[in-house]
C-alpha atoms as a PDB file:
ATOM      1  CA  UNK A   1      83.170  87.117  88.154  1.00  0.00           C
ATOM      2  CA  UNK A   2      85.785  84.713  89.661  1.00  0.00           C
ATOM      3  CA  UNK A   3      88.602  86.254  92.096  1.00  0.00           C
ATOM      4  CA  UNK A   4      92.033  85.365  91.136  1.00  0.00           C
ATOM      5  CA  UNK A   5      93.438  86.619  94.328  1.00  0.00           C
ATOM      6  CA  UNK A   6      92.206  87.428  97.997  1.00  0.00           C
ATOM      7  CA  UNK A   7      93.016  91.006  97.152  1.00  0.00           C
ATOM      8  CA  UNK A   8      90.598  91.311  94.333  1.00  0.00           C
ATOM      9  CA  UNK A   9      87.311  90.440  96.970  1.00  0.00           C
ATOM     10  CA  UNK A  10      85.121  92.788  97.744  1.00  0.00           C
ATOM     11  CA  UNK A  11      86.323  95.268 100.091  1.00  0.00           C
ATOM     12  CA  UNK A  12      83.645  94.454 103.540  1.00  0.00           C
ATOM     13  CA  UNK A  13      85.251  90.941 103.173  1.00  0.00           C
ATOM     14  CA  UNK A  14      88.554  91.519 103.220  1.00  0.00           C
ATOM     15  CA  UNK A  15      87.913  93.939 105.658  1.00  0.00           C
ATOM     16  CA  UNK A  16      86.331  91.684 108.177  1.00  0.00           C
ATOM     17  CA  UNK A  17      87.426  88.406 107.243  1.00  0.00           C
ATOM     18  CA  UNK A  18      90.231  86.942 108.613  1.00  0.00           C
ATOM     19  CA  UNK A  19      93.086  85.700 105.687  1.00  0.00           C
ATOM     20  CA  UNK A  20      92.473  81.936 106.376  1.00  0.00           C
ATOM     21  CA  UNK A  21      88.397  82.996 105.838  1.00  0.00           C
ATOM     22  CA  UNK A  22      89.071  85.014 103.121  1.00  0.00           C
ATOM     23  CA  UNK A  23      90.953  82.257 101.231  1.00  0.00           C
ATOM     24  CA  UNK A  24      87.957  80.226 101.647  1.00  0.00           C
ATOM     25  CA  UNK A  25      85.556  82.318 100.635  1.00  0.00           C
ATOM     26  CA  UNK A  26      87.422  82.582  97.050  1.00  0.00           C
ATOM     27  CA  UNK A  27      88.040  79.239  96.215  1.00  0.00           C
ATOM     28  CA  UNK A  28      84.355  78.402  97.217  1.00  0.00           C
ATOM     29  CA  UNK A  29      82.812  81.301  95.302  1.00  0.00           C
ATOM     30  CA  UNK A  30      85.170  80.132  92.267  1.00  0.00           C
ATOM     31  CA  UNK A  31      83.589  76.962  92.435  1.00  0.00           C
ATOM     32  CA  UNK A  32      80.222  78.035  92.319  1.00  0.00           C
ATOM     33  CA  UNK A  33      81.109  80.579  90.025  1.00  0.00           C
ATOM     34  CA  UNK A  34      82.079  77.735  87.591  1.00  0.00           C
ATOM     35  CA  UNK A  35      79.521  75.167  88.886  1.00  0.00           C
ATOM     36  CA  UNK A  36      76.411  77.336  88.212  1.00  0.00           C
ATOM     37  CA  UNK A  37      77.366  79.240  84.550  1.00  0.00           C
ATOM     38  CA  UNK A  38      73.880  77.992  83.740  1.00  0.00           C
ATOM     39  CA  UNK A  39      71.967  79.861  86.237  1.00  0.00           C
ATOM     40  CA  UNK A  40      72.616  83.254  84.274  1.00  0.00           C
ATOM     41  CA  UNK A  41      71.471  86.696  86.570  1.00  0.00           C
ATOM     42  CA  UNK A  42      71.395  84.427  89.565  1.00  0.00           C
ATOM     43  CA  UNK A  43      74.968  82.727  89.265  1.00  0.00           C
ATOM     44  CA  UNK A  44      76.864  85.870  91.020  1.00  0.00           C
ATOM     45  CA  UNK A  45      74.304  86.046  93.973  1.00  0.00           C
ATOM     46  CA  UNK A  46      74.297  81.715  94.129  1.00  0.00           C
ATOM     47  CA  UNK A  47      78.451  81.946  94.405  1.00  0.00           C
ATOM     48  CA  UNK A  48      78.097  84.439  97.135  1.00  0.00           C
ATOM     49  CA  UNK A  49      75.778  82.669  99.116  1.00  0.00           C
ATOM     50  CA  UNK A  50      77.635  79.020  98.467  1.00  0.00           C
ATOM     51  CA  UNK A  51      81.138  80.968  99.498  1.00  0.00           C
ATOM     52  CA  UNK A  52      79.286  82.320 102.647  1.00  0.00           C
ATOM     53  CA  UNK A  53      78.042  78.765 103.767  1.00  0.00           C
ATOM     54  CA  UNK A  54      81.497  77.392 103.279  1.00  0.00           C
ATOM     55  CA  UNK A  55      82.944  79.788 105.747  1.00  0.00           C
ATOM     56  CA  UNK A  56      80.506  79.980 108.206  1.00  0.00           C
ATOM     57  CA  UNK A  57      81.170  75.972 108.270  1.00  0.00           C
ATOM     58  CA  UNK A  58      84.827  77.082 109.645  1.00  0.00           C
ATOM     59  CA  UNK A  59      84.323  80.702 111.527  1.00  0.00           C
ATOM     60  CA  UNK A  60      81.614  82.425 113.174  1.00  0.00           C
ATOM     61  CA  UNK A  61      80.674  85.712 114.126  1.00  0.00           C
ATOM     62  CA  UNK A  62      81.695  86.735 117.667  1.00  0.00           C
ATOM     63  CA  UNK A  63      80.780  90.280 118.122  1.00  0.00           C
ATOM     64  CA  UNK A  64      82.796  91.909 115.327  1.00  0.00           C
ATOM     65  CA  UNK A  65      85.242  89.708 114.607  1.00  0.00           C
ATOM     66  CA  UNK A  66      84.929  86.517 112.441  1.00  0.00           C
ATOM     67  CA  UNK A  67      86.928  83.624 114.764  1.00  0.00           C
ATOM     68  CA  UNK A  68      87.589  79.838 114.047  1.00  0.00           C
ATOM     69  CA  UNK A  69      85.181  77.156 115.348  1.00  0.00           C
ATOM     70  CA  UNK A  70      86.921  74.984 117.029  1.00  0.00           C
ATOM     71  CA  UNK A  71      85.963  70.825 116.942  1.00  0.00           C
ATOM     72  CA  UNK A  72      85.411  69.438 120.155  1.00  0.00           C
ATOM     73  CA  UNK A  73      87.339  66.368 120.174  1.00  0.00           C
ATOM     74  CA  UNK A  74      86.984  63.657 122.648  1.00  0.00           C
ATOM     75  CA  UNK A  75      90.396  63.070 125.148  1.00  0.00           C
END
């Protein structure tokens, strides 16, 4: 079901997640949430996996800790 705030996630992701993450992760699973209502059993496991692409397209995984990637941008 959707999230209506960061504090109703699951409690691994707000554990490890930083807030900026975490906000991602919710509006992205929302989306999906609402994108696939067709796809029945699947649609909770499809939102989960669409919100965890959309934040591993901003942090990664360094050791424990979930940290921003950073662009390289040309000088």
């Amino acid at each position: 079901m959707p999230y209506a705030t960061e504090e109703d996630l699951p409690p691994p992701i707000r554990t490890h997640l930083p807030p900026h993450a975490q906000e991602i992760f919710r509006a992205a699973f929302n989306s999906a949430w609402d994108e696939y209502a067709g796809q029945g059993e699947k649609r909770e496991e499809t939102a989960h996996r669409v919100a965890w692409a959309a934040v591993k397209r901003h942090y990664r995984k360094e050791g424990r800790d979930w940290v921003p990637i950073r662009a390289n941008r040309a000088i």
